[in-house]
C-alpha atoms as a PDB file:
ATOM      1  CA  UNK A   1      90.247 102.143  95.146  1.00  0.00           C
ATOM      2  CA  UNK A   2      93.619 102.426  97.034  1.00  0.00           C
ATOM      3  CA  UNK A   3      96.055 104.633  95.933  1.00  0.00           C
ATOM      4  CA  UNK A   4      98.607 102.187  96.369  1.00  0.00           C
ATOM      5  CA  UNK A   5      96.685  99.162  94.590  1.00  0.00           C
ATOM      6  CA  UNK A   6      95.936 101.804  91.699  1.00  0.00           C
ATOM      7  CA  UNK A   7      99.538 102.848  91.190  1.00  0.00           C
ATOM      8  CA  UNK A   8     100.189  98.427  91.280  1.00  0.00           C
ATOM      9  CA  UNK A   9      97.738  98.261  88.599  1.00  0.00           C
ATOM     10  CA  UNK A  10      99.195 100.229  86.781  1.00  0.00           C
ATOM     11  CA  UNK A  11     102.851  99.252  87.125  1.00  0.00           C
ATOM     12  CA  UNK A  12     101.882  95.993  86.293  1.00  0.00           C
ATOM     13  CA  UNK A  13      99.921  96.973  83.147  1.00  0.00           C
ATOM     14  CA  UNK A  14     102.755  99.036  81.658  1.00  0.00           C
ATOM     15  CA  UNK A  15     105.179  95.754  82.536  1.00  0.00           C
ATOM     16  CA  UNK A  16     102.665  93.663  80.423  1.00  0.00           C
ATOM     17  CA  UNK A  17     102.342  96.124  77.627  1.00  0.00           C
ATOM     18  CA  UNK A  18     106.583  95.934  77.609  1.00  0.00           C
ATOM     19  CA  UNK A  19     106.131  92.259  77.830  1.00  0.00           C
ATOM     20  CA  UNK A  20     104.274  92.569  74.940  1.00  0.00           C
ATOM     21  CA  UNK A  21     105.857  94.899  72.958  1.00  0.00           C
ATOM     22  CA  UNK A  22     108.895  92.634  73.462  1.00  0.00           C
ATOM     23  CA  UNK A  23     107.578  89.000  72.222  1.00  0.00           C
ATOM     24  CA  UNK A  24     106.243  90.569  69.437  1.00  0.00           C
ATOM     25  CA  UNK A  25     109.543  91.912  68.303  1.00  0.00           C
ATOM     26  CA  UNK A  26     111.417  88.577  69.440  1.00  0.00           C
ATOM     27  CA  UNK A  27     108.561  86.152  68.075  1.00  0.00           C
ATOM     28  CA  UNK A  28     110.476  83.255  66.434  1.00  0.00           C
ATOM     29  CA  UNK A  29     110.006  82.587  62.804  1.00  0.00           C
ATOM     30  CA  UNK A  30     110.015  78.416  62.557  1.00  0.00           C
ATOM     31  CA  UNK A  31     111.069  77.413  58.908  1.00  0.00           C
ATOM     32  CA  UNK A  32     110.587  73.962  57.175  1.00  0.00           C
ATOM     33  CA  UNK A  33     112.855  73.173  55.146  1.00  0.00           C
ATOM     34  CA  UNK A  34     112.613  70.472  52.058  1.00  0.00           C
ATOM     35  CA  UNK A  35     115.018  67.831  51.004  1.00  0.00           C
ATOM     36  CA  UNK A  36     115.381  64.422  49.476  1.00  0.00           C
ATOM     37  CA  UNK A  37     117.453  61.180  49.933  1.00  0.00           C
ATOM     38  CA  UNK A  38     119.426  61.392  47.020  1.00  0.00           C
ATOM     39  CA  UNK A  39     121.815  60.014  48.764  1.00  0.00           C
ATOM     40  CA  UNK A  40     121.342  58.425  52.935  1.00  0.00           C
ATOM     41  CA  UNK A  41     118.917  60.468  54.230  1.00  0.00           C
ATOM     42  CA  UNK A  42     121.323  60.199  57.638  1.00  0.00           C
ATOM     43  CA  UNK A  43     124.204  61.482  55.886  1.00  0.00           C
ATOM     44  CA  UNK A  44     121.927  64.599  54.064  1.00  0.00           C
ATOM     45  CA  UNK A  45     121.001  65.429  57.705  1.00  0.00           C
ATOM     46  CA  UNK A  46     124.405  65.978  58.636  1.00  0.00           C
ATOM     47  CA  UNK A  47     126.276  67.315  56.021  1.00  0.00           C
ATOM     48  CA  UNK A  48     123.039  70.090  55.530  1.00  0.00           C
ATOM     49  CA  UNK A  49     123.124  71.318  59.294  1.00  0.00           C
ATOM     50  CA  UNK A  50     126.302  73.328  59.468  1.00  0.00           C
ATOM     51  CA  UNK A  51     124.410  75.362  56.174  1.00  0.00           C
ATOM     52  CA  UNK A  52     121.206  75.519  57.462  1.00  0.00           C
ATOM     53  CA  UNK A  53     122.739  77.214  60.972  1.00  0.00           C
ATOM     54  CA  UNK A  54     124.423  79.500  58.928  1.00  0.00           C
ATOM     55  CA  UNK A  55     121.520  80.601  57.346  1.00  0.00           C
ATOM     56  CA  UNK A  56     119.441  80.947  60.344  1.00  0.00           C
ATOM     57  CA  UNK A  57     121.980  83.171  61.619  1.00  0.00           C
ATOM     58  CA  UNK A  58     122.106  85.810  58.574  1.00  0.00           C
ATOM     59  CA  UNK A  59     117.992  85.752  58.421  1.00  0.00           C
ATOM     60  CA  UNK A  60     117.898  86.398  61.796  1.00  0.00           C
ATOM     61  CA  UNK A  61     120.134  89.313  61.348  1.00  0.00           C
ATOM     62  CA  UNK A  62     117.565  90.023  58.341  1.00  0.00           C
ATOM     63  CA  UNK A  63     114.149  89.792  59.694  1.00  0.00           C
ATOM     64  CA  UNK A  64     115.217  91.491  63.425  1.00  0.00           C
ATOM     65  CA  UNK A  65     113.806  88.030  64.729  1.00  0.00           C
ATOM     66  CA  UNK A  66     114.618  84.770  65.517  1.00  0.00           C
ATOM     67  CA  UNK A  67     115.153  82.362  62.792  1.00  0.00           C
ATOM     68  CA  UNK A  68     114.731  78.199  63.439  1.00  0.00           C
ATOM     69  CA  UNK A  69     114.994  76.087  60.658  1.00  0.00           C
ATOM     70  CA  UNK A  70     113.910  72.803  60.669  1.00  0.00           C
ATOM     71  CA  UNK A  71     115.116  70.341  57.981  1.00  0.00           C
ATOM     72  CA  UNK A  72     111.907  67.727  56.285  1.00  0.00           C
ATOM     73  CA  UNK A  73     113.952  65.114  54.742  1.00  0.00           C
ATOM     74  CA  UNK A  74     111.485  63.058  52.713  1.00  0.00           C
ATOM     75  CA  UNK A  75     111.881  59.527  51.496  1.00  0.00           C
ATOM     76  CA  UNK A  76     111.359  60.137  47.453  1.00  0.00           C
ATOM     77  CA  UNK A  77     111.278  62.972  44.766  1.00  0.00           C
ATOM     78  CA  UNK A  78     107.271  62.781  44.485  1.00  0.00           C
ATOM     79  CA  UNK A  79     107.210  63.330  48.224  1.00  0.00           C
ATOM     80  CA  UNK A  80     109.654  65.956  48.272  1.00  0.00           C
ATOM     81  CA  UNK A  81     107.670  67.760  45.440  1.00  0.00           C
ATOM     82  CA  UNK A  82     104.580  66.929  47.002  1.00  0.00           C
ATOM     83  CA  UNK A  83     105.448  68.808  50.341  1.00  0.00           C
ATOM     84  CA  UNK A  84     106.755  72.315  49.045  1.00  0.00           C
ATOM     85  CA  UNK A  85     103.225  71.812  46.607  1.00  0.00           C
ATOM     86  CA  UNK A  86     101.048  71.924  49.441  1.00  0.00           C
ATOM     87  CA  UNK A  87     103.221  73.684  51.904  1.00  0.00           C
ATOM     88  CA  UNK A  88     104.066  71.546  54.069  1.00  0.00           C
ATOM     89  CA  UNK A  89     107.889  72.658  53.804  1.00  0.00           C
ATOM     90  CA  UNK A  90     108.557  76.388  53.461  1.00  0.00           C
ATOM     91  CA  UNK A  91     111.235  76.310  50.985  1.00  0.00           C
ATOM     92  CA  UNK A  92     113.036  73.261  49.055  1.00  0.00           C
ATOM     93  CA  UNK A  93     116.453  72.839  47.622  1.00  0.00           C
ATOM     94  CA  UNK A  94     115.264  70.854  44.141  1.00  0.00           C
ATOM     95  CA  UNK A  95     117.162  69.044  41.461  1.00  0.00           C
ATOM     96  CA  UNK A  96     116.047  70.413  38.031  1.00  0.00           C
ATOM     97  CA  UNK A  97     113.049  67.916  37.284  1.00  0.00           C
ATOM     98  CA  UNK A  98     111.778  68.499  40.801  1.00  0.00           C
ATOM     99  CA  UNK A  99     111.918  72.272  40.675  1.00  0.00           C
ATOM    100  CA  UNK A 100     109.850  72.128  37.138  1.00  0.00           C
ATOM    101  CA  UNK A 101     107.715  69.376  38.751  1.00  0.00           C
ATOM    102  CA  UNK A 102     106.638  71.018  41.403  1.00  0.00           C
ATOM    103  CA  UNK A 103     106.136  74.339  39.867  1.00  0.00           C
ATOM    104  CA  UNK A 104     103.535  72.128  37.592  1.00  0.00           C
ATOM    105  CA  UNK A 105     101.554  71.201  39.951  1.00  0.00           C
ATOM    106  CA  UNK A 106     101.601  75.018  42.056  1.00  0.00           C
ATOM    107  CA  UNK A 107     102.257  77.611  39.621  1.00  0.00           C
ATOM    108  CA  UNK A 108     102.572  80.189  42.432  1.00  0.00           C
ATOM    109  CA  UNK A 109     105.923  78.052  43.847  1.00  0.00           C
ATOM    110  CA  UNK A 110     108.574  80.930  43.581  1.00  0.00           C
ATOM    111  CA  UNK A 111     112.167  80.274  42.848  1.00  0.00           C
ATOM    112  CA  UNK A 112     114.824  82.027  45.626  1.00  0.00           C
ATOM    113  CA  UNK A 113     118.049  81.158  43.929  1.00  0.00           C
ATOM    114  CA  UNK A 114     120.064  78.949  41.983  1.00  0.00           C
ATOM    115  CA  UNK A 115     123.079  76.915  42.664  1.00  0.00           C
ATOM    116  CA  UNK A 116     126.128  78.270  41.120  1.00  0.00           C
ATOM    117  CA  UNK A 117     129.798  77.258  40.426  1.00  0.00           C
ATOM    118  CA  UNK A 118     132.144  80.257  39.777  1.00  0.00           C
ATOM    119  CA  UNK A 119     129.398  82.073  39.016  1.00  0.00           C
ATOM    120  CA  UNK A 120     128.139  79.613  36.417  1.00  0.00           C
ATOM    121  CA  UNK A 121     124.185  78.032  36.785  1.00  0.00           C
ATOM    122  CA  UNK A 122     125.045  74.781  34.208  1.00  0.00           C
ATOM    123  CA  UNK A 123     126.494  71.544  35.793  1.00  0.00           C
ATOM    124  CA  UNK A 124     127.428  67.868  34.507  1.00  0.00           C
ATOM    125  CA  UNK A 125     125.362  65.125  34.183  1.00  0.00           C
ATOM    126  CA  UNK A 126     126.743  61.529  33.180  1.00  0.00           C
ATOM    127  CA  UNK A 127     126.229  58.555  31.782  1.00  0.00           C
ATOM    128  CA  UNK A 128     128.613  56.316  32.584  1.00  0.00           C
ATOM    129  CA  UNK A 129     130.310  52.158  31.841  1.00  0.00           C
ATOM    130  CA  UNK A 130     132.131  49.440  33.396  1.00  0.00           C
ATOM    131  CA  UNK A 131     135.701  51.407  33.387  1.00  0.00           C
ATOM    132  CA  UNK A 132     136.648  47.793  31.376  1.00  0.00           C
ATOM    133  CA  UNK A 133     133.671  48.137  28.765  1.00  0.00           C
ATOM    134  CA  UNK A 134     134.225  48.478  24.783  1.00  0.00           C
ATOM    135  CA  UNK A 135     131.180  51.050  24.654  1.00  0.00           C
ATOM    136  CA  UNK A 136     132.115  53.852  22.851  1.00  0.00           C
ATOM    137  CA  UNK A 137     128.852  55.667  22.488  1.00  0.00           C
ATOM    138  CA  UNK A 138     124.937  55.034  23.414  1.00  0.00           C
ATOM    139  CA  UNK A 139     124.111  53.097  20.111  1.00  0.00           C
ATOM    140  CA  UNK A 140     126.629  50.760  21.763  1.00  0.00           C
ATOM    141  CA  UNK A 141     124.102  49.918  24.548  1.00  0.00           C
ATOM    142  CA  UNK A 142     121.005  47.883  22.239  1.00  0.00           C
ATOM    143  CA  UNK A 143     120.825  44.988  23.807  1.00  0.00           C
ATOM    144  CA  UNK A 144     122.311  45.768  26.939  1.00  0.00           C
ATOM    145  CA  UNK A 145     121.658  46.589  30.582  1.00  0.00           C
ATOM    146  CA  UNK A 146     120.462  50.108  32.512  1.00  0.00           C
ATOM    147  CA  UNK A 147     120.301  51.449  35.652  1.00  0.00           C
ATOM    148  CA  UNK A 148     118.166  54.943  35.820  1.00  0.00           C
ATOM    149  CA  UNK A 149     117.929  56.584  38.820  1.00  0.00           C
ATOM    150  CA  UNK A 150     114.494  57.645  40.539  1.00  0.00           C
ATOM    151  CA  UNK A 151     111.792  57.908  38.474  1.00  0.00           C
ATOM    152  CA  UNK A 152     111.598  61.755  38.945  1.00  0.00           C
ATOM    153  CA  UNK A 153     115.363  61.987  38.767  1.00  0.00           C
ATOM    154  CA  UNK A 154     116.844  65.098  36.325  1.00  0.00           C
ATOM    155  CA  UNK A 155     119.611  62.951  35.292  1.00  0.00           C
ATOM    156  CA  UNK A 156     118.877  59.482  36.295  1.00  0.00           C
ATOM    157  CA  UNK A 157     116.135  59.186  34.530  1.00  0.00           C
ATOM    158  CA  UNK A 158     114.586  62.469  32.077  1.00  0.00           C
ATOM    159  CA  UNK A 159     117.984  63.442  30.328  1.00  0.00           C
ATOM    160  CA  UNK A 160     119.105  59.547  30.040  1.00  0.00           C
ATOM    161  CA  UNK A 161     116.032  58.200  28.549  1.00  0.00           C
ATOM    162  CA  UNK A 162     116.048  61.653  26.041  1.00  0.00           C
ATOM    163  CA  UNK A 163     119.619  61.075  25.192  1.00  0.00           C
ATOM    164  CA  UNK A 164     118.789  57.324  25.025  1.00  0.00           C
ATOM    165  CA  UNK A 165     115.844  58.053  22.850  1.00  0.00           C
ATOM    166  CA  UNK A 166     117.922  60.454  20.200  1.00  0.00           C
ATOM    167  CA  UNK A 167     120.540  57.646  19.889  1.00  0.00           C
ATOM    168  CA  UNK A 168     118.378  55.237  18.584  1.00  0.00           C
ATOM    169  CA  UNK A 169     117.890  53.364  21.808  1.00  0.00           C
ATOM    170  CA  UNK A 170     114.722  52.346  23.368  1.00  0.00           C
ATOM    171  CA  UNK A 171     113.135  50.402  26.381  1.00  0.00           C
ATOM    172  CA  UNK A 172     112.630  47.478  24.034  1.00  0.00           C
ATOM    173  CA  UNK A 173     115.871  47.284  23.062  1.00  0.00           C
ATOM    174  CA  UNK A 174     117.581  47.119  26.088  1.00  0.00           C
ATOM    175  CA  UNK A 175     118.089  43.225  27.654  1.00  0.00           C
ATOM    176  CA  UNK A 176     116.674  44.938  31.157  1.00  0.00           C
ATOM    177  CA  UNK A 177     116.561  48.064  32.897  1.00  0.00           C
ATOM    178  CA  UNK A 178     115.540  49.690  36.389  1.00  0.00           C
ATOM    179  CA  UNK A 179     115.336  52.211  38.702  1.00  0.00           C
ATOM    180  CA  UNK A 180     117.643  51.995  41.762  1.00  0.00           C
ATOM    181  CA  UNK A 181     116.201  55.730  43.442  1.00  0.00           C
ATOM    182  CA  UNK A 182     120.137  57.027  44.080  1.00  0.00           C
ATOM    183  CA  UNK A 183     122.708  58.172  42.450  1.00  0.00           C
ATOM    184  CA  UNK A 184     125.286  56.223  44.392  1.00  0.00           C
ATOM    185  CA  UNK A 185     123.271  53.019  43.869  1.00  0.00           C
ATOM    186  CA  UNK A 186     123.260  53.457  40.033  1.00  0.00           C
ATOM    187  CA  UNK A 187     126.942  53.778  40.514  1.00  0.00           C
ATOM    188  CA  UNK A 188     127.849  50.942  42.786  1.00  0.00           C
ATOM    189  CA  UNK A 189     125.625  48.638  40.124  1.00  0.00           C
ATOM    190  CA  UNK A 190     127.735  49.718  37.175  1.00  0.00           C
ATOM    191  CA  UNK A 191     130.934  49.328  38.755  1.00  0.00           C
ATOM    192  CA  UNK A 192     130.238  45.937  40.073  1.00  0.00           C
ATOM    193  CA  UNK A 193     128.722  45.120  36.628  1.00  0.00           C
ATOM    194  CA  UNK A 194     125.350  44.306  37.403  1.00  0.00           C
ATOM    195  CA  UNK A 195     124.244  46.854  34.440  1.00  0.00           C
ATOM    196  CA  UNK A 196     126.317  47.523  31.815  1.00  0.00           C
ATOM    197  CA  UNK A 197     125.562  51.570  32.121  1.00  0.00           C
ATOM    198  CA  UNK A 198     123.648  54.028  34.228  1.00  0.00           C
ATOM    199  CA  UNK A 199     123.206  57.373  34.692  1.00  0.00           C
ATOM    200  CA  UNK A 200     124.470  59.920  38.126  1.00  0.00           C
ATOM    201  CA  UNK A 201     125.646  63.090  38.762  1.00  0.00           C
ATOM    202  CA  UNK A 202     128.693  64.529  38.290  1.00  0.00           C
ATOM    203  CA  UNK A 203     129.322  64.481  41.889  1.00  0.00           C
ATOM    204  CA  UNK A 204     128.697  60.982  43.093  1.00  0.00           C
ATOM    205  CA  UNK A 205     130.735  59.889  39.934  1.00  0.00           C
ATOM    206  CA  UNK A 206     133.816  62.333  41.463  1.00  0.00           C
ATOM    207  CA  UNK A 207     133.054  59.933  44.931  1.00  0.00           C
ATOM    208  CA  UNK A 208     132.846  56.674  43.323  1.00  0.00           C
ATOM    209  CA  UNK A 209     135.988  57.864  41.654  1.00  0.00           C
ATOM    210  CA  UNK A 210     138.056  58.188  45.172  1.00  0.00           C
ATOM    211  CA  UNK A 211     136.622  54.730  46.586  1.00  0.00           C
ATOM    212  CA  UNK A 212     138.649  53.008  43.471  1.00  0.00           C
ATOM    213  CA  UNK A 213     134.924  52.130  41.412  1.00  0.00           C
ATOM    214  CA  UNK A 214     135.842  51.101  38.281  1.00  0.00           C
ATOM    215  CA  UNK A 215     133.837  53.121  36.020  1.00  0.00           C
ATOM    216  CA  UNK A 216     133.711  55.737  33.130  1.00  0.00           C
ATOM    217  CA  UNK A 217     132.095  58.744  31.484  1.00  0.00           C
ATOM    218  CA  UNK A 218     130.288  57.444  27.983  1.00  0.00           C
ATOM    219  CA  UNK A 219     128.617  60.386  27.411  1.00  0.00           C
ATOM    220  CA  UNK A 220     128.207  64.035  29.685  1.00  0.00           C
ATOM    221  CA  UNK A 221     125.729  66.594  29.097  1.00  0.00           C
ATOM    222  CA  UNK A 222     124.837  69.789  30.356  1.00  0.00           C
ATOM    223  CA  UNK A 223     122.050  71.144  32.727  1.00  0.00           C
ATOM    224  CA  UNK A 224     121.087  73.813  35.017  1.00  0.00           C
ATOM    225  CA  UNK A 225     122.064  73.872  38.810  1.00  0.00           C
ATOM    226  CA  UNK A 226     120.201  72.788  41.396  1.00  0.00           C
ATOM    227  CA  UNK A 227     116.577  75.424  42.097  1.00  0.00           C
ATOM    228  CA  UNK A 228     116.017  76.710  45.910  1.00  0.00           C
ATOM    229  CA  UNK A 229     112.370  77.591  45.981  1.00  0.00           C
ATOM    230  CA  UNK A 230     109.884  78.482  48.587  1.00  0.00           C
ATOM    231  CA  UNK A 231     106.360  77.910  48.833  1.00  0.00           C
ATOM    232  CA  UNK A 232     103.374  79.932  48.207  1.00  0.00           C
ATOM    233  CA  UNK A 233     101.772  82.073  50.444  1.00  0.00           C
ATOM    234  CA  UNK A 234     104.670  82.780  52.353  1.00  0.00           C
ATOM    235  CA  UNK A 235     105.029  86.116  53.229  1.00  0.00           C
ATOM    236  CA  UNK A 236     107.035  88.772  50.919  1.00  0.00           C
ATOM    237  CA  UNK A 237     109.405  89.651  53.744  1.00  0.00           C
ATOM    238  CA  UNK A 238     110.788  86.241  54.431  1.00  0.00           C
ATOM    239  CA  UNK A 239     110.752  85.209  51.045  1.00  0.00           C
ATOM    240  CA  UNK A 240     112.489  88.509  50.199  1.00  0.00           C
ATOM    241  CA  UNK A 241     114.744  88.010  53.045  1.00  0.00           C
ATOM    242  CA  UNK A 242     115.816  84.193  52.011  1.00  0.00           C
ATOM    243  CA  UNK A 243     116.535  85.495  48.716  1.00  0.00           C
ATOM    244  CA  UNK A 244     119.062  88.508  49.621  1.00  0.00           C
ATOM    245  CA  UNK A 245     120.811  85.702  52.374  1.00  0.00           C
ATOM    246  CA  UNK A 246     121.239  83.427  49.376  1.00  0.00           C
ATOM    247  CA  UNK A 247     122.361  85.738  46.712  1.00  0.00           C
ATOM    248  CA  UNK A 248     124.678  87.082  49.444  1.00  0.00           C
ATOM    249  CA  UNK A 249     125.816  84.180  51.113  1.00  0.00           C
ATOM    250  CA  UNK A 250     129.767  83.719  50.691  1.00  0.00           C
ATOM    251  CA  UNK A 251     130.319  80.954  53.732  1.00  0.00           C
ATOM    252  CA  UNK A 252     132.959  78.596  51.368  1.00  0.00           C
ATOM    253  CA  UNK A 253     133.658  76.178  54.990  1.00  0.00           C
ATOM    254  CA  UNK A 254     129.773  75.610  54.965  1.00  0.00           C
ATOM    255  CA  UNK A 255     128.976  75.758  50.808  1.00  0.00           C
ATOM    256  CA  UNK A 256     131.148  72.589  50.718  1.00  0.00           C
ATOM    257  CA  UNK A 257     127.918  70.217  50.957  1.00  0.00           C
ATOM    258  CA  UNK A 258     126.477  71.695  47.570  1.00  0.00           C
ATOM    259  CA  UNK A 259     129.509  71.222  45.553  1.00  0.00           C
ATOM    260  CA  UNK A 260     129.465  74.840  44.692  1.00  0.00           C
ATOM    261  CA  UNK A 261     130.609  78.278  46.040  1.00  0.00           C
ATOM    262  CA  UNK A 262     127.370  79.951  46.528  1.00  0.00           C
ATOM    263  CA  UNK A 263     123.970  81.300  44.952  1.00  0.00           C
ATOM    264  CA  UNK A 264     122.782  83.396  41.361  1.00  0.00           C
ATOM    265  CA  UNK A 265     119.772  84.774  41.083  1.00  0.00           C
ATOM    266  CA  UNK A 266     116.895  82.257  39.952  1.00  0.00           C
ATOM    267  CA  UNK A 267     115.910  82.117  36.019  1.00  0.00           C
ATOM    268  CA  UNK A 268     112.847  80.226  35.623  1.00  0.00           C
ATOM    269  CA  UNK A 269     113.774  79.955  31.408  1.00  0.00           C
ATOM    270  CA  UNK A 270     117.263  78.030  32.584  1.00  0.00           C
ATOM    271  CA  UNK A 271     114.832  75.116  33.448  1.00  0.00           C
ATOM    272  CA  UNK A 272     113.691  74.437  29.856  1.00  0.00           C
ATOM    273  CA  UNK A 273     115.641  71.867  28.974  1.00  0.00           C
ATOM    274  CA  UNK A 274     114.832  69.985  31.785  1.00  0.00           C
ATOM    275  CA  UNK A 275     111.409  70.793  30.671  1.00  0.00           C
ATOM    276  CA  UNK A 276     112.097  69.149  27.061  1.00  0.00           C
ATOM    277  CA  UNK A 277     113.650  66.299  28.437  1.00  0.00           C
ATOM    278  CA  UNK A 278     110.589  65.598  30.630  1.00  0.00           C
ATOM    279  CA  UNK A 279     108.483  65.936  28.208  1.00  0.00           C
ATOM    280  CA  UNK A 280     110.240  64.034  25.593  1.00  0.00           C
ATOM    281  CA  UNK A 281     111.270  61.610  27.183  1.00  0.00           C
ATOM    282  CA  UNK A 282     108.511  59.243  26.797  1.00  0.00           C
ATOM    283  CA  UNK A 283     109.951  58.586  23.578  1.00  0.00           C
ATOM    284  CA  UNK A 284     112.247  56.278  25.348  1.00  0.00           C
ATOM    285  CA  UNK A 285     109.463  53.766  25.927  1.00  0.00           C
ATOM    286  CA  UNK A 286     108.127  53.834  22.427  1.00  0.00           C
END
């Protein structure tokens, strides 16, 4: 062989080996990301972006690689819960219910983080009247109208049908009830009076608040913050990696679209409550 071809050969071999050495070290790490329409799925798209960019950026800075996340909105709870179960989403940002859901049907689903609000992991749930109704407390509501959320709902449907339950009220005592799926629904419905009282979070009742609804709180209760949890089989690096971005992750301009000012680290034994009112709250349609 020619000198000259040999030394090519070999240029071009140590070029490819850099090549390489070089993907392998820039290699992009794709991430699917779980959510559901609690609210329009458009608007969820949106207002999670500037967030999800954020993160990208500090787990790149992590990992030494690229990060891309891609956001999975799905069209229900089940489906939501159904995705990070398999793993067809990486990681999920859960209500409560969903979290404990999921983890029921994969016990190796791993939760990252929790939501937090000045360092709390508790939040509000309502359940709230016509801002013109005489209700004074849930015995008040025998023989009257209910709009529950989605059937998998934390608060739109497990806590209100518990709290329901404990007060003496039941399916068959109530002149009709239903499940809208949203939060914002359930509170539209009250305030135009098509049900007398439904349940929502305490964040869509702060919105409905601002657009001049006409409604009120007839009972609050307490419950723990929104779960972030990631699939299993993902490897212990990322999932390592998603949990120090969280824990760490002080971006207030960005944190806006949770309603709270950043992360604490995940406590599977805050969930059960949720877990009791699950549970219990078949009671509702004895």
């Amino acid at each position: 062989m020619n000198f000259k071809i040999k030394i090519k050969i070999k240029n071009y071999m140590t070029i490819f080996a850099l090549w390489m050495s070089v993907s392998t070290v820039q290699a992009d790490i794709d991430l699917n990301f779980g959510l559901y329409a609690s609210d329009k799925p458009s608007a969820v798209v949106t207002q999670f972006r500037p967030l999800l960019s954020a993160l990208e950026t500090k787990l790149t800075q992590a990992l030494g690689e690229k990060v891309s996340i891609h956001t999975r909105i799905s069209p229900s709870y089940e489906r939501a819960i159904e995705r990070l179960a398999k793993g067809e989403v990486d990681f999920a940002r859960f209500g409560p219910a969903s979290y404990v859901l999921a983890k029921e049907k994969e016990s190796e689903i791993t939760l990252l983080a929790m939501e937090s609000k000045k360092g709390k992991k508790m939040r509000s749930g309502y359940i709230i009247a016509h801002a013109d109704s005489h209700f004074n407390k849930l015995e008040d509501l025998k023989g009257k109208r209910f709009a529950f959320g989605s059937e998998q709902s934390t608060i739109g449907r497990f806590f209100a049908q518990l709290l329901l339950a404990e007060a003496g009220v039941h399916a068959a005592d109530l002149e009709q009830y239903d499940y809208l799926g949203r939060h914002d629904k359930v509170g539209e419905a009250v305030a135009k009076g098509d049900y007398d009282a439904g349940a929502l979070k305490s964040s869509t009742y702060k919105k409905l608040l601002k657009k001049g609804r006409k409604i009120r709180i007839l009972k609050e209760f307490q419950l723990a913050t929104k779960a972030w949890a990631v699939r299993s089989g993902i490897s212990e690096e990322v999932k390592n990696a998603l949990t120090q971005v969280l824990l760490a992750f002080d971006d207030q301009k960005t944190l806006k679209v949770l309603k709270k000012d950043g992360f604490v680290m995940g406590d599977d034994v805050a969930y059960n409550s949720v877990r009791k009112a699950i549970h219990n709250s078949g009671a509702f349609l004895q």
